[in-house]
Protein backbone atom coordinates (compact mmCIF):
# COMPACT_ATOMS: atom_id res chain seq x y z
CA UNK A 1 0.00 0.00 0.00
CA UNK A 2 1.23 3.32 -0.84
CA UNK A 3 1.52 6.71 1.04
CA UNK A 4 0.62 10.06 0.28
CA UNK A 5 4.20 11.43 0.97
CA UNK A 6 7.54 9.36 -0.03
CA UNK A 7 9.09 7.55 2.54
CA UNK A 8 12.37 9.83 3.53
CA UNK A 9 13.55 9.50 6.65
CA UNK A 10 15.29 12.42 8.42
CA UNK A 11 17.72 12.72 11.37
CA UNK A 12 18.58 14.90 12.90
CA UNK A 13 22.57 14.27 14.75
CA UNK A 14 24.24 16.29 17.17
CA UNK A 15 27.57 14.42 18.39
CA UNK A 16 29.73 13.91 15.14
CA UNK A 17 30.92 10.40 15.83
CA UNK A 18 27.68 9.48 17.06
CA UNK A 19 26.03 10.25 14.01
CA UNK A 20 28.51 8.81 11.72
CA UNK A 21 27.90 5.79 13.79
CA UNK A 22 23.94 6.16 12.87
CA UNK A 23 24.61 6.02 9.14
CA UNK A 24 26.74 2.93 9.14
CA UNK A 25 24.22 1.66 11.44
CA UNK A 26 21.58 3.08 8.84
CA UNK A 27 23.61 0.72 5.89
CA UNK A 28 23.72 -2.33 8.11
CA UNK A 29 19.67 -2.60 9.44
CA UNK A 30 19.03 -1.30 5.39
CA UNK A 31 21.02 -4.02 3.36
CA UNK A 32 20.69 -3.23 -0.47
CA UNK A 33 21.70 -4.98 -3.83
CA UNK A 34 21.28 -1.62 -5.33
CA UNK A 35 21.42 1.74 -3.68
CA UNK A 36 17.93 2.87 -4.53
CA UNK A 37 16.58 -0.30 -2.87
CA UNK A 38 17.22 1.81 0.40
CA UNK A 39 14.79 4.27 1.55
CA UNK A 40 16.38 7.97 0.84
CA UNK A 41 17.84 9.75 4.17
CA UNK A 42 18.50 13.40 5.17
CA UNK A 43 20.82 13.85 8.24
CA UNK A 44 21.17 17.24 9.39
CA UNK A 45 24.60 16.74 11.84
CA UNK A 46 23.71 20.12 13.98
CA UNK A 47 26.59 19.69 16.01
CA UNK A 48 26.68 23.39 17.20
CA UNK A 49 23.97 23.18 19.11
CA UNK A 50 23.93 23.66 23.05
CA UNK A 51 24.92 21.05 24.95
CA UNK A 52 21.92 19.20 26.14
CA UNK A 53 22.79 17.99 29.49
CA UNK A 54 23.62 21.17 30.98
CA UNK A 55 20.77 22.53 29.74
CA UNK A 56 18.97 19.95 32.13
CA UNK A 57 21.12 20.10 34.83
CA UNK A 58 22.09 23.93 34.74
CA UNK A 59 19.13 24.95 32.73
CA UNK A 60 21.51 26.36 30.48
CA UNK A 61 20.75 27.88 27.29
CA UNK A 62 16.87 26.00 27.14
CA UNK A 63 15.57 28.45 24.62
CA UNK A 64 17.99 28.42 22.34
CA UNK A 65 18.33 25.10 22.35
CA UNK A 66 14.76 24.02 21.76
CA UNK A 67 15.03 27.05 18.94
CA UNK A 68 17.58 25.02 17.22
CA UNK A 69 15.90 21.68 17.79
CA UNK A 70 13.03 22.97 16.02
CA UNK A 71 14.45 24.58 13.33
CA UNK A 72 16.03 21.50 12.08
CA UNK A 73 13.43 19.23 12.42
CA UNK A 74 11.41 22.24 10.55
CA UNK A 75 14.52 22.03 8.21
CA UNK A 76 13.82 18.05 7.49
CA UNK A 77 10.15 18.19 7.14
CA UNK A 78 10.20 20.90 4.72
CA UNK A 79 13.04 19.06 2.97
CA UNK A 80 10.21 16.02 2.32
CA UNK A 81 11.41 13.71 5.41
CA UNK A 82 8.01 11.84 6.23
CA UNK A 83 9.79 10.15 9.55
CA UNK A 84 12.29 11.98 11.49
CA UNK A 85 14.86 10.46 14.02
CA UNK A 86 17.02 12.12 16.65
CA UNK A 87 20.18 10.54 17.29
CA UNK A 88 20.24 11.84 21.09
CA UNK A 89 18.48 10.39 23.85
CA UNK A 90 18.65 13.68 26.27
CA UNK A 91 17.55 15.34 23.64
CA UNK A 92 14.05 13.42 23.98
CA UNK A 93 13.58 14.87 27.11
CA UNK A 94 12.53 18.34 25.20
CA UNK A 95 10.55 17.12 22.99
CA UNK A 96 7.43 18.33 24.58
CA UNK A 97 8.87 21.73 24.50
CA UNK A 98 9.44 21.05 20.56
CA UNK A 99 5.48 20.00 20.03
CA UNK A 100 4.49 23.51 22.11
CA UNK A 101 6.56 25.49 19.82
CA UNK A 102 6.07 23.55 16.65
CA UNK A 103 3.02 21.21 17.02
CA UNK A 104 3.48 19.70 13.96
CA UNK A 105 6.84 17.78 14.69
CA UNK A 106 4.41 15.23 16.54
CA UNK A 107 3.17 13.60 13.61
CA UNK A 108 7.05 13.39 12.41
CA UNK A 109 8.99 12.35 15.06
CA UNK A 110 9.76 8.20 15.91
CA UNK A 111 10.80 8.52 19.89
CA UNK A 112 13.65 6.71 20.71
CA UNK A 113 12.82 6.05 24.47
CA UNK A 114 9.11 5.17 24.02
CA UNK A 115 9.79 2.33 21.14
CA UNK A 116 12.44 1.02 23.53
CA UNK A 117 10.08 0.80 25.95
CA UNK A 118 7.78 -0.86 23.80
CA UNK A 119 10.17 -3.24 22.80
CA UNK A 120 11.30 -4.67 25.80
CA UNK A 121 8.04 -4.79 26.80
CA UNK A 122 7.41 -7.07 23.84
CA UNK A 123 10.46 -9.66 24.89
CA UNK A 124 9.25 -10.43 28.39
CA UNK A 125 12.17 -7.81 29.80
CA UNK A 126 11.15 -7.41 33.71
CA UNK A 127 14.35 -5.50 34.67
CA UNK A 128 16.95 -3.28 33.23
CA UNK A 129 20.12 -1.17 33.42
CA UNK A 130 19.89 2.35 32.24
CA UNK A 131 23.52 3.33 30.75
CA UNK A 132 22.77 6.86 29.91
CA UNK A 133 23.60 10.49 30.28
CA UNK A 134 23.58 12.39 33.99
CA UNK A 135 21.08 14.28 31.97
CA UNK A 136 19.12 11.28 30.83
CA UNK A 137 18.83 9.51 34.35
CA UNK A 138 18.01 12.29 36.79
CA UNK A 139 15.58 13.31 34.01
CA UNK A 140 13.96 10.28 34.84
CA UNK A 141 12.46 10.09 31.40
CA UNK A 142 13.12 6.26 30.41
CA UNK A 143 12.39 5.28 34.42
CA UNK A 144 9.11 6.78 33.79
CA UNK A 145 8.31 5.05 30.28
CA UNK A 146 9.72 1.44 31.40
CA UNK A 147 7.33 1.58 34.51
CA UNK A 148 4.47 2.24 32.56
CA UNK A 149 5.54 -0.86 30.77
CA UNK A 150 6.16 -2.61 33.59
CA UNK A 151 9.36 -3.00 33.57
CA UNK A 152 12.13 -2.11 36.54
CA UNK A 153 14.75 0.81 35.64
CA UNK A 154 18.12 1.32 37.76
CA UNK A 155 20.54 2.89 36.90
CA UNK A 156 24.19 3.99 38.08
CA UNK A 157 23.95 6.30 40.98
CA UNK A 158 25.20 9.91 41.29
CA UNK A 159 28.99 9.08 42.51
CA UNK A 160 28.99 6.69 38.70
CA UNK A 161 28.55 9.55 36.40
CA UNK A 162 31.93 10.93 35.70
CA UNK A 163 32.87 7.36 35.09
CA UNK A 164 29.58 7.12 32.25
CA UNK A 165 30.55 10.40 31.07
CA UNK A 166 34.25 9.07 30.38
CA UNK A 167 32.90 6.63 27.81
CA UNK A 168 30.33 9.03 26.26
CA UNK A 169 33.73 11.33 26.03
CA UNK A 170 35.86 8.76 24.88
CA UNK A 171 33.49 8.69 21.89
CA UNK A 172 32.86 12.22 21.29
CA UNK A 173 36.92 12.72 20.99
CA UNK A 174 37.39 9.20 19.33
CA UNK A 175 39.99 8.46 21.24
CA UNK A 176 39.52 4.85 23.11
CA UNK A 177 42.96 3.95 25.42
CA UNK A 178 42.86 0.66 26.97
CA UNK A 179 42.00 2.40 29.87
CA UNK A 180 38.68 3.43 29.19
CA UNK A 181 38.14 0.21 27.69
CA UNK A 182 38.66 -1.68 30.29
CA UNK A 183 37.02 0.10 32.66
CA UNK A 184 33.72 0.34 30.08
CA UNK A 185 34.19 -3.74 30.57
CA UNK A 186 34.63 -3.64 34.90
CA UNK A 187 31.73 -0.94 34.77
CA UNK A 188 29.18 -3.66 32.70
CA UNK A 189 30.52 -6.74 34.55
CA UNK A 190 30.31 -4.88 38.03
CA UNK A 191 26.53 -3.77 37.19
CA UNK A 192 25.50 -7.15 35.72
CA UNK A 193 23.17 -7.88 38.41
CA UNK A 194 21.68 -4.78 38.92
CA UNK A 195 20.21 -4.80 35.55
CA UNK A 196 19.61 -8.63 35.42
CA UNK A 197 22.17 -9.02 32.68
CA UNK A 198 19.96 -6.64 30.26
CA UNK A 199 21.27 -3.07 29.56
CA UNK A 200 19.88 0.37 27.57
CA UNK A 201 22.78 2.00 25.59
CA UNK A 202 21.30 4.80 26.41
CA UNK A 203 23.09 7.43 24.75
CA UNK A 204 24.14 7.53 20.92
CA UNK A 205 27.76 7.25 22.17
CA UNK A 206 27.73 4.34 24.67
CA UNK A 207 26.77 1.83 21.66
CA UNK A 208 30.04 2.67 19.88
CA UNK A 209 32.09 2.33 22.81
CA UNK A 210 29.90 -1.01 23.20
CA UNK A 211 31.41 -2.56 19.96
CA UNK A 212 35.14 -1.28 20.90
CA UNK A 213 34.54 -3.82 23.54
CA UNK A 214 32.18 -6.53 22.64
CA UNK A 215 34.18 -9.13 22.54
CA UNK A 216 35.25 -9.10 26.25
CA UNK A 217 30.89 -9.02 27.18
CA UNK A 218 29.54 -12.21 27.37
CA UNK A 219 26.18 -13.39 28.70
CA UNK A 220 24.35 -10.35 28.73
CA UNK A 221 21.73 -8.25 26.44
CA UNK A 222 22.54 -4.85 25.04
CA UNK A 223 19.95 -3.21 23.65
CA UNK A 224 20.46 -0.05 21.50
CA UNK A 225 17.11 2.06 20.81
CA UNK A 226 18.69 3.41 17.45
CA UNK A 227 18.63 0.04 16.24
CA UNK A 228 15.20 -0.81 17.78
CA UNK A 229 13.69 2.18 15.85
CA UNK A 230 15.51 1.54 12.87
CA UNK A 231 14.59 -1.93 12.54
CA UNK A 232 10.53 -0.36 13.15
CA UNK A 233 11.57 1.91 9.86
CA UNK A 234 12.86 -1.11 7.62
CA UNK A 235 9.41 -3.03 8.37
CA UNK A 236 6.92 -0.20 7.36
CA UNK A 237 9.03 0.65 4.80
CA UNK A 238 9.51 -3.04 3.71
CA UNK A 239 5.67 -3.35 4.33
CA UNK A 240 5.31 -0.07 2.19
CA UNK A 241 7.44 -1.59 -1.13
CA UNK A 242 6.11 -4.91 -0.83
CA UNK A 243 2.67 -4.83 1.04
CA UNK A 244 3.60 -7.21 3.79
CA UNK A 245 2.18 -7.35 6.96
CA UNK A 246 3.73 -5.53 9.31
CA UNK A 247 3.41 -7.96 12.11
CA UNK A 248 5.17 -10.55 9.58
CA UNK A 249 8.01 -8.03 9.53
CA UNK A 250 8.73 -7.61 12.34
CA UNK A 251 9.31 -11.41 13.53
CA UNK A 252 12.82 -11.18 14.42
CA UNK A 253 14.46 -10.21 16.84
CA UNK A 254 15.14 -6.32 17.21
CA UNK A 255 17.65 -3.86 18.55
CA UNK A 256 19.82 -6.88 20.21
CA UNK A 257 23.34 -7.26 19.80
């Protein structure tokens, strides 16, 4: 069945690495013979924006940063995108400032936080470990959407987040010593039961310092919302090109390393 508009995703990025991360994710969850048997994409990499953990923690610079949210996701849907990504999960937690300002970015944007949700929901996932920004976890914004699921949400306490923000760092500079590697690995291992051996990457960095490390991570579940919600995309846009049923689709498994 066909839609009114094309299907063109947008996204928008803000950490450089992060988002170069997205599109080879992007090639790997949209395998293709051909190019044009992949769905067209329009990133907009606004990397100058504020910094959106201090502007939850410090509220600093909130206005202009929701002004510069907007914009580009104003940017993408006037540029044709019909579904519109953003590869930052602190970011989500202004989104509701976005819809006040620009009410039309609801019908637009695919929430990373609440398809997680979802999706764990949907594999029998009673209890979690929230790897995420400062920002992210005093914002309590994926506590509050797992409970609703019913699902348990920890995450590392206050005196752990200049060790989270090391990784998230690591990334942003791409510079990974053994050092930070192996304490990303004593971090995991040390928090394995906390989470009952499932985590959330929950920030666009963590899942690249994830696969620097991989190898040494046995036994547990990562789960990466990026690749939940672009695995959503490939089965209404598969469903789109070749009218199958969604629910067909969408039989395996999702968003799971």
């Amino acid at each position: 069945m066909k839609t009114e508009k094309p299907f063109i995703v947008g996204a928008l990025g803000v950490g450089t690495c992060a988002t170069i991360n997205f599109f080879e994710q992007w090639a790997k969850v949209f395998p293709a013979e051909k190019e044009w048997d992949r769905p067209r994409i329009i990133i907009d990499n606004n990397c100058t924006m504020p910094s959106r953990v201090r502007a939850l923690l410090y509220n600093e610079n909130v206005e202009l940063l929701v002004e510069q949210m907007t914009d580009s996701i104003r940017l993408l849907i006037n540029a044709g995108c019909s579904k519109i990504l953003i590869a930052c999960n602190t970011a989500h937690v202004f989104l509701e400032a976005i819809y006040k300002k620009f009410p039309e970015a609801r019908n637009y944007i695919v929430d990373l936080i609440e398809n997680c949700a979802a999706h764990l929901q949907s594999r029998g996932v009673k209890k979690v470990f929230l790897m995420a920004s400062e920002g992210t976890i005093l914002s309590g914004v994926y506590q509050e959407k797992l409970q609703a699921k019913g699902i348990e949400c920890t995450a590392p306490p206050p005196e752990d987040f200049p060790i989270v923000r090391s990784f998230i760092e690591a990334v942003k500079q791409d510079k990974y010593t053994a050092e930070v590697k192996n304490s990303f690995v004593d971090f995991v291992n040390r928090n394995r039961l906390t989470g009952g051996g499932d985590y959330i990457l929950g920030c666009t960095e963590l899942p690249v310092m994830y696969e620097k490390c991989s190898g040494r991570l046995g036994g547990m579940n990562f789960y990466d919302p990026m690749i939940i919600v672009l695995e959503k995309l490939r089965a209404e846009f598969e469903d789109e090109r070749h009218g199958k049923s969604l629910a067909e689709t969408l039989e395996q498994p999702q968003g799971k390393f």
